[in-house]
N, C-alpha and C. Protein backbone atom coordinates (compact mmCIF):
# COMPACT_ATOMS: atom_id res chain seq x y z
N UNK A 1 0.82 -1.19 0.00
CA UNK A 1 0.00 0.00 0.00
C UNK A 1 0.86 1.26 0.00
N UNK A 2 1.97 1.22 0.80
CA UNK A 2 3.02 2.26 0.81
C UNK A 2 3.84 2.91 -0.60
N UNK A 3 3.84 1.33 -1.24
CA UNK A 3 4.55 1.67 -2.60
C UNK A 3 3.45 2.40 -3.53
N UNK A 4 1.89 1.81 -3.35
CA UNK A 4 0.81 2.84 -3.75
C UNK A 4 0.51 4.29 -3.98
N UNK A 5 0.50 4.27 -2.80
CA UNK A 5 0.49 5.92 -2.44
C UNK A 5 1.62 6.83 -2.96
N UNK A 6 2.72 6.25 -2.82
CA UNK A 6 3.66 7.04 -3.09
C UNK A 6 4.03 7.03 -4.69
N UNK A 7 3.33 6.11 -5.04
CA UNK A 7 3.44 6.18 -6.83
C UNK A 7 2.21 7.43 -6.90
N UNK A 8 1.78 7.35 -6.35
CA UNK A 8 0.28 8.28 -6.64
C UNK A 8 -0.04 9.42 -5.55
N UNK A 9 0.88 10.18 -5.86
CA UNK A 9 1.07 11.31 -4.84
C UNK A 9 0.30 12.28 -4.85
N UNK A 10 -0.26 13.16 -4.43
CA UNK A 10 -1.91 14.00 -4.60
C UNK A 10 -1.22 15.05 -5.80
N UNK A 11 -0.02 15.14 -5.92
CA UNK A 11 0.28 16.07 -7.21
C UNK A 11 -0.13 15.41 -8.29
N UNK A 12 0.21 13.68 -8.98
CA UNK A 12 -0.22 13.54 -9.75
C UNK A 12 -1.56 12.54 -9.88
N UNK A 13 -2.03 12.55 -8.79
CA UNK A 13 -3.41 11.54 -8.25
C UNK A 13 -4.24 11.76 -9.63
N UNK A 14 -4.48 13.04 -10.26
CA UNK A 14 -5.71 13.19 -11.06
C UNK A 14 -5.00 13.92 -11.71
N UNK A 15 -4.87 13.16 -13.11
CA UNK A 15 -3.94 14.01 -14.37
C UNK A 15 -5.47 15.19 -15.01
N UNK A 16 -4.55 15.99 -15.87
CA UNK A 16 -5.71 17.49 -16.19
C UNK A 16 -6.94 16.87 -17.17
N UNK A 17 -6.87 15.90 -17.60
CA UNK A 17 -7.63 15.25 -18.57
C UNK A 17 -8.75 14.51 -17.20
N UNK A 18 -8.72 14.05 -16.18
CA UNK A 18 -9.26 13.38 -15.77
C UNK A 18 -9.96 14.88 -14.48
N UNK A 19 -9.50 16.01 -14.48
CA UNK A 19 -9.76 16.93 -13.78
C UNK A 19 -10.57 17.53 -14.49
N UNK A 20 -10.83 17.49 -16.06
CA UNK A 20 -11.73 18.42 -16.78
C UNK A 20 -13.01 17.79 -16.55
N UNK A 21 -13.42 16.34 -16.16
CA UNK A 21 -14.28 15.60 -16.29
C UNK A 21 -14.97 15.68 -14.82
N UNK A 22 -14.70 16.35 -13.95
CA UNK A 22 -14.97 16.35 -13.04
C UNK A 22 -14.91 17.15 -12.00
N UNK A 23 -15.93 17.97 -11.55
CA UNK A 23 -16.55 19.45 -10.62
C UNK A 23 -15.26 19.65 -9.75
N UNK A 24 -14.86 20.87 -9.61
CA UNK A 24 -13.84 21.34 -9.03
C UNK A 24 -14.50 20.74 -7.31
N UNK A 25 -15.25 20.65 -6.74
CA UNK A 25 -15.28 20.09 -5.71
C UNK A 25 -15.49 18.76 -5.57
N UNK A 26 -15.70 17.84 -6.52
CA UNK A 26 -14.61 16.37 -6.31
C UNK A 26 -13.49 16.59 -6.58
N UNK A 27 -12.89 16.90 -7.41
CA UNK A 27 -11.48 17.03 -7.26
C UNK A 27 -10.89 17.66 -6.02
N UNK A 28 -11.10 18.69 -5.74
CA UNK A 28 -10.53 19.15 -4.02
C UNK A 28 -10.84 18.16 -3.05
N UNK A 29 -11.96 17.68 -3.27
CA UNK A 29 -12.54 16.59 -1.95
C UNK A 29 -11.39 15.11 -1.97
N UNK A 30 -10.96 14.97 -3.60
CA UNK A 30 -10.49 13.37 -3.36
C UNK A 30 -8.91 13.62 -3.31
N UNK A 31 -8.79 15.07 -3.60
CA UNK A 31 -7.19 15.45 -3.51
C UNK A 31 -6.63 15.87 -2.07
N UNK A 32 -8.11 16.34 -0.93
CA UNK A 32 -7.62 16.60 0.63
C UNK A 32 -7.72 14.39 1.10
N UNK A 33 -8.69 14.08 0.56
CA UNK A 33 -8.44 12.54 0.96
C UNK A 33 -7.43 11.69 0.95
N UNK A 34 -6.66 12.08 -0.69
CA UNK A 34 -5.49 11.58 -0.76
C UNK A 34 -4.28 11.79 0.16
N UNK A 35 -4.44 13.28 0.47
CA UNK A 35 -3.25 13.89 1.53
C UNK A 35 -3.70 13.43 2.67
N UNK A 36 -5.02 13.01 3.01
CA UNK A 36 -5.16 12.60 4.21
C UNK A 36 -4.24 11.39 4.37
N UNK A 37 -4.52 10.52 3.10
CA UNK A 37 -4.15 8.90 3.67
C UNK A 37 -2.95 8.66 3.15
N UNK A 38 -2.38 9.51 2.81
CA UNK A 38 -0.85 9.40 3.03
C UNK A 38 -0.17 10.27 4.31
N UNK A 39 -1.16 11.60 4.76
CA UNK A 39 -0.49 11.45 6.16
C UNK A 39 -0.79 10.30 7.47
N UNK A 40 -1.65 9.60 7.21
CA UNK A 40 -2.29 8.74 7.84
C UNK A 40 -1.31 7.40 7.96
N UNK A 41 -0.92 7.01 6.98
CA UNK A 41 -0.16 5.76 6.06
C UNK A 41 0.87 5.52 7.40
N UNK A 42 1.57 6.04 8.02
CA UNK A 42 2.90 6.06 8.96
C UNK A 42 2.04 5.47 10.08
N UNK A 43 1.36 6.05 10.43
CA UNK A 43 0.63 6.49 11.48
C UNK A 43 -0.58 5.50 11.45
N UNK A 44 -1.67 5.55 10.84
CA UNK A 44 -3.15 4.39 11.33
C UNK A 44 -3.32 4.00 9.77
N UNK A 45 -2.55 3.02 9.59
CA UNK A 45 -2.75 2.14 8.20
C UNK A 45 -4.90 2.31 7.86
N UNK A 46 -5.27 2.02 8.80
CA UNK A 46 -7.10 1.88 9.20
C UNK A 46 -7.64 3.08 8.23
N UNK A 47 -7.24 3.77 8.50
CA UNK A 47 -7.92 5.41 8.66
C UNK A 47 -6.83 5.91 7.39
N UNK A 48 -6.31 5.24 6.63
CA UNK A 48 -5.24 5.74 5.63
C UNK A 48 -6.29 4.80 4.48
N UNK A 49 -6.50 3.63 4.75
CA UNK A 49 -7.83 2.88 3.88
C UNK A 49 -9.05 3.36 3.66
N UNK A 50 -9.36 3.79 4.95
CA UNK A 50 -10.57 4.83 4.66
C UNK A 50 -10.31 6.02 4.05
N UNK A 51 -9.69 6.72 4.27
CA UNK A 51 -9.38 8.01 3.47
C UNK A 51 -9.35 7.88 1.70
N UNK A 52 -8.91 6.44 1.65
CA UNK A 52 -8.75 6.12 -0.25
C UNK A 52 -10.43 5.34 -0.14
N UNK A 53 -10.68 4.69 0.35
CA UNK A 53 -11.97 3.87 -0.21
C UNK A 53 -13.36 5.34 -0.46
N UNK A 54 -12.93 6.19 1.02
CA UNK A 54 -13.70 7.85 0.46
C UNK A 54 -13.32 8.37 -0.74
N UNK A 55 -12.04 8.36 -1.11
CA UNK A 55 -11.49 9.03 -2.29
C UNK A 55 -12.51 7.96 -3.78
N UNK A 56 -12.42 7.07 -3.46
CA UNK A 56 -12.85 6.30 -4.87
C UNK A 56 -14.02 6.24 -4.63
N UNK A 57 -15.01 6.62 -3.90
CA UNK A 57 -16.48 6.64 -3.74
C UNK A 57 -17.02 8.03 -4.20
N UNK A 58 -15.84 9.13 -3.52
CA UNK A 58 -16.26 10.19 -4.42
C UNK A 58 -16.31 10.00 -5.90
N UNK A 59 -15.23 9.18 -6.05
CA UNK A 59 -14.90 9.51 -8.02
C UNK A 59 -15.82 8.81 -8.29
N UNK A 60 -16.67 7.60 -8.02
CA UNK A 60 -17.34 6.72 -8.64
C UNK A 60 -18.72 7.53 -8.79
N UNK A 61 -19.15 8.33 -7.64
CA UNK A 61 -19.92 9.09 -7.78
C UNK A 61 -20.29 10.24 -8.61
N UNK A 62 -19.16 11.07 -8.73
CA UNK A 62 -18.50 11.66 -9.78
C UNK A 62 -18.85 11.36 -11.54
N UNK A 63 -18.14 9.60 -11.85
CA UNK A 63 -18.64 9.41 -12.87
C UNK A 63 -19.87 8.99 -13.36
N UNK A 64 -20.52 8.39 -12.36
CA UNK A 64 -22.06 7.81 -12.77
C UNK A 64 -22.74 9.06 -12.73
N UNK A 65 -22.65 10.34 -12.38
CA UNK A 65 -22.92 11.66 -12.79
C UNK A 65 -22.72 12.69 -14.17
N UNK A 66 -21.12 11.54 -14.64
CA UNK A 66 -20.74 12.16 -15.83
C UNK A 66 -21.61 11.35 -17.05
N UNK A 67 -21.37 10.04 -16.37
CA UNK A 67 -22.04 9.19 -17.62
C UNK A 67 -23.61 9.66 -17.83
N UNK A 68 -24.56 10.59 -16.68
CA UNK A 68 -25.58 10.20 -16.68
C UNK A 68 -25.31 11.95 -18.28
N UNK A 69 -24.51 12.55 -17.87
CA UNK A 69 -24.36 13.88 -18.84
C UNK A 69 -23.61 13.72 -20.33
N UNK A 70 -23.60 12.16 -20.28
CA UNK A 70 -22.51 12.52 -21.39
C UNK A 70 -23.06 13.02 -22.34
N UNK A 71 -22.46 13.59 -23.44
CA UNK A 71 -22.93 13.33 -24.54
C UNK A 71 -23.57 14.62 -24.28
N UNK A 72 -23.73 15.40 -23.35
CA UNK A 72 -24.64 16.70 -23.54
C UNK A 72 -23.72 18.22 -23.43
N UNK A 73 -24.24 18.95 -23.51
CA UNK A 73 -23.63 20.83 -23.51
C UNK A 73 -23.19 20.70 -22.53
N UNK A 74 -22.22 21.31 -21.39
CA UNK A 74 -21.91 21.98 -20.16
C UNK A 74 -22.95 22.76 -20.13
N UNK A 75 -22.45 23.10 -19.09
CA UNK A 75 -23.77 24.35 -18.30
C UNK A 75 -22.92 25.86 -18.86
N UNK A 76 -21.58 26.11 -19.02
CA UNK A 76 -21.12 27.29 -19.60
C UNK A 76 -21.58 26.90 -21.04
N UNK A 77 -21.52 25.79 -21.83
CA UNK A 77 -21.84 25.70 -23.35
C UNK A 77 -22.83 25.91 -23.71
N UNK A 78 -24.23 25.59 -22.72
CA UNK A 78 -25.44 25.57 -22.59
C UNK A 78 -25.34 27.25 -22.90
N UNK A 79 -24.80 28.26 -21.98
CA UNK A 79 -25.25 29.38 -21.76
C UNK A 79 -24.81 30.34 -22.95
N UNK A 80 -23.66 30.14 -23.59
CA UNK A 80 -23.22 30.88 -24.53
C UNK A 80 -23.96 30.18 -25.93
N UNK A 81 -24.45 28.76 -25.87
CA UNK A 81 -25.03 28.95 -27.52
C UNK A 81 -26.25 29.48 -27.23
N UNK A 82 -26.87 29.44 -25.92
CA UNK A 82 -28.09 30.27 -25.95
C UNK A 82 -28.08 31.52 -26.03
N UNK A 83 -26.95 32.54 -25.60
CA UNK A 83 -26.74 33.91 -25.76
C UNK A 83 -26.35 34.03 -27.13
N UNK A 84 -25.61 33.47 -28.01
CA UNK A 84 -25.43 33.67 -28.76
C UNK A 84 -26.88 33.88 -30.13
N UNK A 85 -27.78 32.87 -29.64
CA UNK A 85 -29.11 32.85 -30.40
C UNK A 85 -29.86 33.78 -30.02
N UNK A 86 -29.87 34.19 -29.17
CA UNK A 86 -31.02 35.13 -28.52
C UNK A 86 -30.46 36.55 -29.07
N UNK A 87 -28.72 36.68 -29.03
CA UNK A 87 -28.59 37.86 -29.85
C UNK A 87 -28.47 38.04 -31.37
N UNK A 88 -28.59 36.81 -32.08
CA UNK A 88 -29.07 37.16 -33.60
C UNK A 88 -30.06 36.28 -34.25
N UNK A 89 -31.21 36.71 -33.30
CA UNK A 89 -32.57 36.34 -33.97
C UNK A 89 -33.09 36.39 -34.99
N UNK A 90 -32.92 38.03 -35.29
CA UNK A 90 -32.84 38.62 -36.39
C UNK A 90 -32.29 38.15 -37.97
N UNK A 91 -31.43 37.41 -37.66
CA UNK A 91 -30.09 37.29 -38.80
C UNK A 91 -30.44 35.70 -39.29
N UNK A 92 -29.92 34.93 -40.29
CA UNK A 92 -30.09 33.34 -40.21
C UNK A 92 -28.79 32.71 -39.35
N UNK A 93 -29.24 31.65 -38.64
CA UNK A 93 -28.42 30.82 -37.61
C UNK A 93 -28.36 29.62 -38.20
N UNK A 94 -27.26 29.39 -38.67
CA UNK A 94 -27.14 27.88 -39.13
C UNK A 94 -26.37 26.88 -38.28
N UNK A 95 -26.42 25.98 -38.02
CA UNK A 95 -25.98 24.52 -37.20
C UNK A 95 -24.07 24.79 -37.31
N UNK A 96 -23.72 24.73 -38.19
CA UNK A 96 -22.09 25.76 -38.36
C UNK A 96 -21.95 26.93 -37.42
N UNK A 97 -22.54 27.76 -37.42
CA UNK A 97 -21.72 28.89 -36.73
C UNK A 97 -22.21 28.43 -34.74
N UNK A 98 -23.08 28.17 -34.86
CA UNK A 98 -23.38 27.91 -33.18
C UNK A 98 -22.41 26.94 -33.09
N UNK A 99 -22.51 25.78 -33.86
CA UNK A 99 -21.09 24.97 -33.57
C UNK A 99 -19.50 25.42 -33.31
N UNK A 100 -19.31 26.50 -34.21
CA UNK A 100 -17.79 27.21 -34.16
C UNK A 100 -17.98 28.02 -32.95
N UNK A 101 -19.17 28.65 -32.01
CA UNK A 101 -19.59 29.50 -31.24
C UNK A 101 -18.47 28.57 -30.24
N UNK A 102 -18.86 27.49 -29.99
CA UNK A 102 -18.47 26.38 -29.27
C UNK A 102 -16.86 25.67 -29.36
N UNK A 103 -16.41 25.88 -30.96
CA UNK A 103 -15.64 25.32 -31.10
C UNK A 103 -15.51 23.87 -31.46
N UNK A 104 -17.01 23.36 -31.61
CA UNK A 104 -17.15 21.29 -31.87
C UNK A 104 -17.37 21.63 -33.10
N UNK A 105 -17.32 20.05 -33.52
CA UNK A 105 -17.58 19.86 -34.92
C UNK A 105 -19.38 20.14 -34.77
N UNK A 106 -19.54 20.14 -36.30
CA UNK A 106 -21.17 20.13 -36.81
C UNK A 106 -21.52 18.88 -36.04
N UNK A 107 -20.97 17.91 -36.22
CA UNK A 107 -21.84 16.49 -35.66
C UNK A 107 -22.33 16.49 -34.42
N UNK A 108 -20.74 16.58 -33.62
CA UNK A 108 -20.88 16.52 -32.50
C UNK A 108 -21.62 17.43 -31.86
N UNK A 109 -21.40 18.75 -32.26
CA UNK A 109 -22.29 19.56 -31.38
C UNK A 109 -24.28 19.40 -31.57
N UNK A 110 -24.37 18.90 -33.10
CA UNK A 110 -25.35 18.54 -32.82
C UNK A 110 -26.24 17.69 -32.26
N UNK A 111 -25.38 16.59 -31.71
CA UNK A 111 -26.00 15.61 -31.40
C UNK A 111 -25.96 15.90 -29.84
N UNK A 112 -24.90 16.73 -29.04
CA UNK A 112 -24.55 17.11 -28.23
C UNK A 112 -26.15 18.19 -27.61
N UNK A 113 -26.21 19.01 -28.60
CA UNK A 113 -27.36 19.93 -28.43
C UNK A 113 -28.81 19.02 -28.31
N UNK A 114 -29.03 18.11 -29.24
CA UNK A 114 -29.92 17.59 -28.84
C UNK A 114 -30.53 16.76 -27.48
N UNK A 115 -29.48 16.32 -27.26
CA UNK A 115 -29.22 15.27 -26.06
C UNK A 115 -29.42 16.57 -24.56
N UNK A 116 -29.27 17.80 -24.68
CA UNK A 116 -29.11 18.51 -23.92
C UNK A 116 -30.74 19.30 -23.82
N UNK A 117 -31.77 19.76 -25.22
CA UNK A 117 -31.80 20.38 -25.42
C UNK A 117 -33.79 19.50 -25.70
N UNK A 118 -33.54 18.72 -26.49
CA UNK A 118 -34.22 17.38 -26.47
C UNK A 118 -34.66 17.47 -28.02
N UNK A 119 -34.38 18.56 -28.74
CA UNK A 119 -34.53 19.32 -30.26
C UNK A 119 -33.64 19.28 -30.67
N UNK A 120 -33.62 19.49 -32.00
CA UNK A 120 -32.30 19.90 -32.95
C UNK A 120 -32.09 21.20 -32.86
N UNK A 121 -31.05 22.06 -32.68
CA UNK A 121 -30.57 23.27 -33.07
C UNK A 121 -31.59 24.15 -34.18
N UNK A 122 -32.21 24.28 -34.98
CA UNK A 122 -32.59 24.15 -35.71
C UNK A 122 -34.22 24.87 -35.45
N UNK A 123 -34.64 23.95 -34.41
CA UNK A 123 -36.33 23.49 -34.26
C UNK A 123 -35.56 24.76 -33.13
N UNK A 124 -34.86 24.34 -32.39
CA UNK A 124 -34.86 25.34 -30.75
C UNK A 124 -34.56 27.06 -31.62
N UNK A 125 -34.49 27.25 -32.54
CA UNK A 125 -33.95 28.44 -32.97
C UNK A 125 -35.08 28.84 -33.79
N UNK A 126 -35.94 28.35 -33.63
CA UNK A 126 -37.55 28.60 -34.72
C UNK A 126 -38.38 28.86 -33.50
N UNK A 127 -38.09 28.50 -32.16
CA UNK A 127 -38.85 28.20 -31.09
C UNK A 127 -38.67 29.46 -30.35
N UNK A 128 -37.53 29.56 -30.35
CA UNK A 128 -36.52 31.25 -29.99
C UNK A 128 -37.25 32.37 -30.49
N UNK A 129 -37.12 32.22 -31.82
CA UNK A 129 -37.68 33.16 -32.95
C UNK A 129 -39.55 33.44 -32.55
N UNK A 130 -40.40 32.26 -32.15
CA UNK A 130 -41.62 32.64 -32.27
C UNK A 130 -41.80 32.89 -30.73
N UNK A 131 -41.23 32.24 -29.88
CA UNK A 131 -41.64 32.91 -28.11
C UNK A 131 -40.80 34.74 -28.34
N UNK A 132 -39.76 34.56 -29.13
CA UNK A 132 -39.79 36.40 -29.55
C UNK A 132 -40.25 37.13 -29.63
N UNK A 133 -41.10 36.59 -31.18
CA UNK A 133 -41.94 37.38 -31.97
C UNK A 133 -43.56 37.31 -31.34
N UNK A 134 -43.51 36.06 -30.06
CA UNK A 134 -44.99 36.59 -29.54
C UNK A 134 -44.88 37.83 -28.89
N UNK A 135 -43.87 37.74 -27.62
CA UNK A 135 -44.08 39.14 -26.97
C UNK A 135 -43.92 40.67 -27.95
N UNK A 136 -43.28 40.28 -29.06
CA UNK A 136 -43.74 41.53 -29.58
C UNK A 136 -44.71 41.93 -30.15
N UNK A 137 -45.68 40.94 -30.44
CA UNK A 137 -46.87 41.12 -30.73
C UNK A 137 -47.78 41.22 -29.93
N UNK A 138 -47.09 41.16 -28.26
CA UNK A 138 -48.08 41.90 -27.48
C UNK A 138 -47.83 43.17 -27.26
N UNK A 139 -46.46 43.28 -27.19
CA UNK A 139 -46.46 44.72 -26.92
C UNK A 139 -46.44 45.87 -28.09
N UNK A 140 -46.71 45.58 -28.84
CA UNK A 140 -46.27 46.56 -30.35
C UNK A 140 -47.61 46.35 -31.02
N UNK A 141 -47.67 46.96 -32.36
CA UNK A 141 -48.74 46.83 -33.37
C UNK A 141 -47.80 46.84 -34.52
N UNK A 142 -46.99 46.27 -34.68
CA UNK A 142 -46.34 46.07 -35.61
C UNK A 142 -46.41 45.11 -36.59
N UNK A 143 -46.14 45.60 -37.72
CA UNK A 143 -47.15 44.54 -38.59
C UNK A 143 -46.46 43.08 -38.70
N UNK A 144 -46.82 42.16 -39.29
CA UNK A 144 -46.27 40.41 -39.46
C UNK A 144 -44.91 40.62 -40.22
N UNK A 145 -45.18 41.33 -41.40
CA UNK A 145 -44.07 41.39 -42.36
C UNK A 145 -42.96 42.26 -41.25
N UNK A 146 -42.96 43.18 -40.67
CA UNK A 146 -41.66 43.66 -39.50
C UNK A 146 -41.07 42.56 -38.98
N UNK A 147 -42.07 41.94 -38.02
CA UNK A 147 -41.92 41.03 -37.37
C UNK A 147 -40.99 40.16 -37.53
N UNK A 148 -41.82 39.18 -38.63
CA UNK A 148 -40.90 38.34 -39.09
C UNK A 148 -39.65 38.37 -39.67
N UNK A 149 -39.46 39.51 -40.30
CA UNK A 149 -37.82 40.32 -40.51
C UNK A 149 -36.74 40.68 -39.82
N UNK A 150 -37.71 40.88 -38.51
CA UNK A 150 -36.95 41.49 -37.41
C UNK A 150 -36.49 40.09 -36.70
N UNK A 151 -37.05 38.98 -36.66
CA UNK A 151 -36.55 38.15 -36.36
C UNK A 151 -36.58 36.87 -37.14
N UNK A 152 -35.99 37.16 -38.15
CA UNK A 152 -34.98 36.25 -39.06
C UNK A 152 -35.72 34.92 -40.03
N UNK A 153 -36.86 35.70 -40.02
CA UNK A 153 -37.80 35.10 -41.00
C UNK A 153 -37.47 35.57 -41.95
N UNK A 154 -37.68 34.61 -43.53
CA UNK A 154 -36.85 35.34 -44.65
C UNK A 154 -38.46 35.75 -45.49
N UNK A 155 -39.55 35.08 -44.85
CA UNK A 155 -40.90 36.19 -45.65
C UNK A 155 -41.87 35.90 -44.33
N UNK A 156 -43.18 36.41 -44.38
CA UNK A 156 -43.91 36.66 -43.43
C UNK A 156 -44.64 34.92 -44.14
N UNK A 157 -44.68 34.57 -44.89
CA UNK A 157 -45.10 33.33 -45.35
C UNK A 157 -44.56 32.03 -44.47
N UNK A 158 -43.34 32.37 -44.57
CA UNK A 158 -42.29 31.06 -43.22
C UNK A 158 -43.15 31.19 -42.12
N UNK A 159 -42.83 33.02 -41.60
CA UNK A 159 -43.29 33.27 -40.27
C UNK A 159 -44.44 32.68 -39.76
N UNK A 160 -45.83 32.68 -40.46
CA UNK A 160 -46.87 32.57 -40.47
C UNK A 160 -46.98 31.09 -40.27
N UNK A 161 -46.08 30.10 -41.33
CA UNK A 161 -46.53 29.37 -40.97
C UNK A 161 -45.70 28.18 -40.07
N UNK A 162 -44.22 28.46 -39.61
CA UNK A 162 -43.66 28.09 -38.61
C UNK A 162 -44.38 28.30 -37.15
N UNK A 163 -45.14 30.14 -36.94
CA UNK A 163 -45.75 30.15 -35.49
C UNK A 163 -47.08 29.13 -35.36
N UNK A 164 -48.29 28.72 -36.77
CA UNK A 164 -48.85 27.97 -36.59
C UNK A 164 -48.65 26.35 -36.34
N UNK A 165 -47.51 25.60 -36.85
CA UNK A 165 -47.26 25.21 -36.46
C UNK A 165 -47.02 24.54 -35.12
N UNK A 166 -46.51 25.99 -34.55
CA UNK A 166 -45.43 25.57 -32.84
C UNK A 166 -47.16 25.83 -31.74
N UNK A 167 -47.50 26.89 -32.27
CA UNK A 167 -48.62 27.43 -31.04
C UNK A 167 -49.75 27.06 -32.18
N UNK A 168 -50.59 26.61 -33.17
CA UNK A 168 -51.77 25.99 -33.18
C UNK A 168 -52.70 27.01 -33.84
N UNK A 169 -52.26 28.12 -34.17
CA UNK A 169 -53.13 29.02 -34.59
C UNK A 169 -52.53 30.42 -34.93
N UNK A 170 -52.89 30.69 -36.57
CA UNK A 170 -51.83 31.70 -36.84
C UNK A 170 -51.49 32.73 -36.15
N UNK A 171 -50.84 33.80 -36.47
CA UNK A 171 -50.07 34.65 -35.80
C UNK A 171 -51.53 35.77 -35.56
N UNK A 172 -52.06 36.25 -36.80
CA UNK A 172 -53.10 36.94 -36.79
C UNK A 172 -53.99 36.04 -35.80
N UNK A 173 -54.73 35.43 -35.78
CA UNK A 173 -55.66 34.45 -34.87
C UNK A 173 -55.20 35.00 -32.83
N UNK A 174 -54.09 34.29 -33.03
CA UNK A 174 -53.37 34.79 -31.66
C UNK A 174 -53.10 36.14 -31.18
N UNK A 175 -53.18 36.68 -31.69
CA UNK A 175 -53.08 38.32 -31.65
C UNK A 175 -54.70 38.63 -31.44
N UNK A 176 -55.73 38.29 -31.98
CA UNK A 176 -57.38 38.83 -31.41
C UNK A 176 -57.49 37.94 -30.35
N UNK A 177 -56.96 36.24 -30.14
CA UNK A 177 -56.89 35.64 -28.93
C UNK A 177 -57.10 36.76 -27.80
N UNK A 178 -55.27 37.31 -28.24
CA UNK A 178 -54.46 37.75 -26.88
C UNK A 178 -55.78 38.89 -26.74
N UNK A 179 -55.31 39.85 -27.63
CA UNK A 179 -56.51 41.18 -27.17
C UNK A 179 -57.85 40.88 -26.75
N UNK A 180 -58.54 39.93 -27.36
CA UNK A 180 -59.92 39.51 -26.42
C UNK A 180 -59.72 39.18 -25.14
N UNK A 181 -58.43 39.10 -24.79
CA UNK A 181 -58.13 38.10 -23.45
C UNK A 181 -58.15 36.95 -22.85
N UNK A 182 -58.37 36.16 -24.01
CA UNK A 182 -58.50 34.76 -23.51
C UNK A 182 -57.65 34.32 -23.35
């Protein structure tokens, strides 16, 4: 166990590849464990076992957490392809540039986005576009053709019939909805 530990010293316990995979507080937690049970090791062999069987319960915990995420956005990746959509609504968003936003390939990030997202890139950016273009059609009188320009509809024809689609009833329809108040 001695020759253990000391091959696996809390400097190189968790190489940077195995630290990216895992919340800065397992890593601090299994890196004070490790220093525990090697100060322990001289001293209460007992309590130097426990200190590693804690250390590998954290990590195991750790990964059946990663496995349950694989395959999906981070929570920072999550937040920047969503900022990034929300600030060019307006403009066309293709599956390429949110990907380079990120830095993944086309594939990966898409399959990545879906798994995260439960849509394609694609559908979530049409979805963006019409929870948009509702509130501005509550607050404005602005006509369909603005609208849909303003947010990255390429005719009021798409617009019209992507929002029926998502919400069930055209854009005009939903608009005397809203103002009747129902």
């Amino acid at each position: 166990m001695r020759a253990t530990l000391h091959a696996v010293t809390p400097a190189t316990a968790v190489d940077s590849q195995t630290q990216r995979c895992i919340s800065d507080e397992t890593y601090d937690g299994v890196m004070l464990l490790l220093r525990d049970a090697q100060a322990h090791l001289s001293i209460d062999r007992d309590s130097a076992c426990l200190c590693l069987t804690r250390a590998l319960v954290m990590l195991q915990k750790s990964d059946s957490q990663l496995k349950n995420r694989q395959g999906c956005l981070s929570s920072w990746q999550t937040k920047r392809v969503v900022d990034y959509i929300d600030a060019n609504l307006d403009s066309p968003i293709r599956t390429n540039q949110m990907a380079a936003v990120l830095s993944l390939s086309v594939s990966y990030f898409s399959h990545a986005f879906k798994n995260t997202f439960g849509v394609t890139p694609l559908v979530y950016v049409a979805r963006r576009r019409i929870e948009s273009a509702r509130q501005i059609m509550l607050t404005t009188d602005s006509s369909l053709t603005d609208i849909a320009h303003s947010h990255g509809f390429c005719d009021q024809s798409h617009f019209i019939r992507t929002f029926r689609r998502q919400i069930g009833v055209t854009p005009q329809a939903w608009r005397r909805l809203c103002d009747a108040g129902l």
